[in-house]
C-alpha atoms as a PDB file:
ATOM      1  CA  UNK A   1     267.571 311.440  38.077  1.00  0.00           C
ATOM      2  CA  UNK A   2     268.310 314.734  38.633  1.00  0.00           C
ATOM      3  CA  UNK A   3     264.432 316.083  38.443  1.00  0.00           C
ATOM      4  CA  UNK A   4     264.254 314.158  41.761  1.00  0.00           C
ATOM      5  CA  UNK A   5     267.618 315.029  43.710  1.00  0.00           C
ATOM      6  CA  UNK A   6     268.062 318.880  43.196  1.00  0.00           C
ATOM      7  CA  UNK A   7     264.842 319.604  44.494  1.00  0.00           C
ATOM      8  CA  UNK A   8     266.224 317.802  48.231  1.00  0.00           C
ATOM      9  CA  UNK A   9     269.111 319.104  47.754  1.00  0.00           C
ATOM     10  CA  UNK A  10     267.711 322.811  47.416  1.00  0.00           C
ATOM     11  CA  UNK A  11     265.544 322.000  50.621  1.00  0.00           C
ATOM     12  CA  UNK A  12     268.602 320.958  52.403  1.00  0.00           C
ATOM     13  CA  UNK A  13     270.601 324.368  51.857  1.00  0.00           C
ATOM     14  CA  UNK A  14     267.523 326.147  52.201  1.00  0.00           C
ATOM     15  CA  UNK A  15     267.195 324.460  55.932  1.00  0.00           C
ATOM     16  CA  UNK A  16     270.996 325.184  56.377  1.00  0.00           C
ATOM     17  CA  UNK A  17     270.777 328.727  55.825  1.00  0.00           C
ATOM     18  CA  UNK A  18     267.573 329.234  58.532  1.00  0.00           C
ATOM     19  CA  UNK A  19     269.392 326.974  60.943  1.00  0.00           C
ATOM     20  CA  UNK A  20     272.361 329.448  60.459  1.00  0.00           C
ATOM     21  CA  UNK A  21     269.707 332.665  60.565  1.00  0.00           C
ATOM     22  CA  UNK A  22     268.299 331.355  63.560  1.00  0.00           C
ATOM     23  CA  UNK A  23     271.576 330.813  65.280  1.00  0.00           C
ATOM     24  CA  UNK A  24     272.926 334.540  64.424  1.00  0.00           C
ATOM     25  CA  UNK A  25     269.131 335.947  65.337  1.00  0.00           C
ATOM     26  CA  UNK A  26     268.197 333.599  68.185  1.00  0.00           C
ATOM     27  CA  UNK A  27     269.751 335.621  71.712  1.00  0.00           C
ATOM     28  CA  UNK A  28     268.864 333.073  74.491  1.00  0.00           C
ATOM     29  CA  UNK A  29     269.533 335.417  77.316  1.00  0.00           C
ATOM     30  CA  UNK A  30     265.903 337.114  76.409  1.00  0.00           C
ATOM     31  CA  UNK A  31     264.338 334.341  74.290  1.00  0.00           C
ATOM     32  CA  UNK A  32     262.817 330.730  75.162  1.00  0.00           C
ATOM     33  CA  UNK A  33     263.473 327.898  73.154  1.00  0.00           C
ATOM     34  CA  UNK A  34     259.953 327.481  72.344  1.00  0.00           C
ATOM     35  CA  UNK A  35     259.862 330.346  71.122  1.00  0.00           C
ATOM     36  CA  UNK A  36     262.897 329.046  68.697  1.00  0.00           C
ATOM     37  CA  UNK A  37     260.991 326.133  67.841  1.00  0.00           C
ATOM     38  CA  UNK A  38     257.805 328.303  66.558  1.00  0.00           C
ATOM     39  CA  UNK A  39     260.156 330.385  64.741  1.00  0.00           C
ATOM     40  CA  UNK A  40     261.192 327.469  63.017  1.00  0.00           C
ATOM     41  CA  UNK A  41     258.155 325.783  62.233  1.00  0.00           C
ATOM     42  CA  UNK A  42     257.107 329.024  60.419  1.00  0.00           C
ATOM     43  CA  UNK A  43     260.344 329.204  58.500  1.00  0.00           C
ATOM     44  CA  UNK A  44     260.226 325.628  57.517  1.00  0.00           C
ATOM     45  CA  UNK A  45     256.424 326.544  56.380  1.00  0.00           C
ATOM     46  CA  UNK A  46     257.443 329.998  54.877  1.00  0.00           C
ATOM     47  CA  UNK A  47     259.863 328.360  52.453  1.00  0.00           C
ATOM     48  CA  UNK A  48     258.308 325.656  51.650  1.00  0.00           C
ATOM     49  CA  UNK A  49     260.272 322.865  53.283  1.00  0.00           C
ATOM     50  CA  UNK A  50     257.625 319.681  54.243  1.00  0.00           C
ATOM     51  CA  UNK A  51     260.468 317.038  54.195  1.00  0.00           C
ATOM     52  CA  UNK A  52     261.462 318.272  57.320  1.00  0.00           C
ATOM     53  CA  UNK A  53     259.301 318.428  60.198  1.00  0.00           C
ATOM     54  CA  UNK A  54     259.930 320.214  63.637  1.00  0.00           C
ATOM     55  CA  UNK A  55     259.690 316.180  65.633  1.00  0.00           C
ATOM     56  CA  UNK A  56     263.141 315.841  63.064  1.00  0.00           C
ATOM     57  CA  UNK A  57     264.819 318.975  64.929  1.00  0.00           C
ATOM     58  CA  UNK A  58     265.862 319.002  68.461  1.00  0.00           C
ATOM     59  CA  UNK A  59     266.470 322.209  69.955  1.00  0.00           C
ATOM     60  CA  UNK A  60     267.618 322.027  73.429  1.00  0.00           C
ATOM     61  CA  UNK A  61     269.364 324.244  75.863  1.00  0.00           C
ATOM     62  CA  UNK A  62     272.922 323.628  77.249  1.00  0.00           C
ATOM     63  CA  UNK A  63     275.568 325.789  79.343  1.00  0.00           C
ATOM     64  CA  UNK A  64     273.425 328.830  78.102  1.00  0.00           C
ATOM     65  CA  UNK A  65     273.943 328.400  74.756  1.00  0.00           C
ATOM     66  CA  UNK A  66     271.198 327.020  71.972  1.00  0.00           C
ATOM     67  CA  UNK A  67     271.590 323.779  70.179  1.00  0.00           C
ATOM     68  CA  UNK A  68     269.871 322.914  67.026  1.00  0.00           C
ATOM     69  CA  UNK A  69     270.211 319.271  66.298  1.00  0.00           C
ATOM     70  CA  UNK A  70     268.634 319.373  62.620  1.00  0.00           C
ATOM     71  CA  UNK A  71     269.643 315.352  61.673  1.00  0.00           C
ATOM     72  CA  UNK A  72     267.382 313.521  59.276  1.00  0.00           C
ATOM     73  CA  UNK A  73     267.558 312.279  56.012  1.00  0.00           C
ATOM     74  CA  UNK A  74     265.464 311.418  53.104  1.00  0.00           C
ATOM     75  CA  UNK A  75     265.024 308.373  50.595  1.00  0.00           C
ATOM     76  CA  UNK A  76     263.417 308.289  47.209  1.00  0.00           C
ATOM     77  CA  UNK A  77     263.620 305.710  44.457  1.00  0.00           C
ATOM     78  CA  UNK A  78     265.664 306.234  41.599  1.00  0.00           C
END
């Protein structure tokens, strides 16, 4: 059981911590948020994430602040 949930659950924290890097890099005075999303997509790619896909990740812009709405889950059978 656990050769099929630590790999997910690596891929989870490893989405975590580019949501976070994205959040502490992303400065939305100078940047779009297309430009977020493509940043994203290449991270996802980069590190080997393909459970998640950028149509499961809004990004959106509100009261000049970024949100990343990263909600999705993922079912296997045990």
């Amino acid at each position: 059981m656990a050769l099929l949930v630590v790999p997910s659950y690596m891929e989870l924290q490893t989405g975590k911590d580019l949501f976070k890097q994205a959040a502490g890099e992303y400065d939305p005075r100078c940047e779009s948020v297309g430009g977020l999303r493509v940043w994203l997509v290449k991270s996802l790619n980069n590190n080997q994430i393909y459970d998640t896909s950028i149509d499961d990740i809004e990004v959106n812009r509100e009261s000049g602040a970024i949100v990343i709405d990263a909600n999705y889950e993922k079912r296997f059978p045990v």
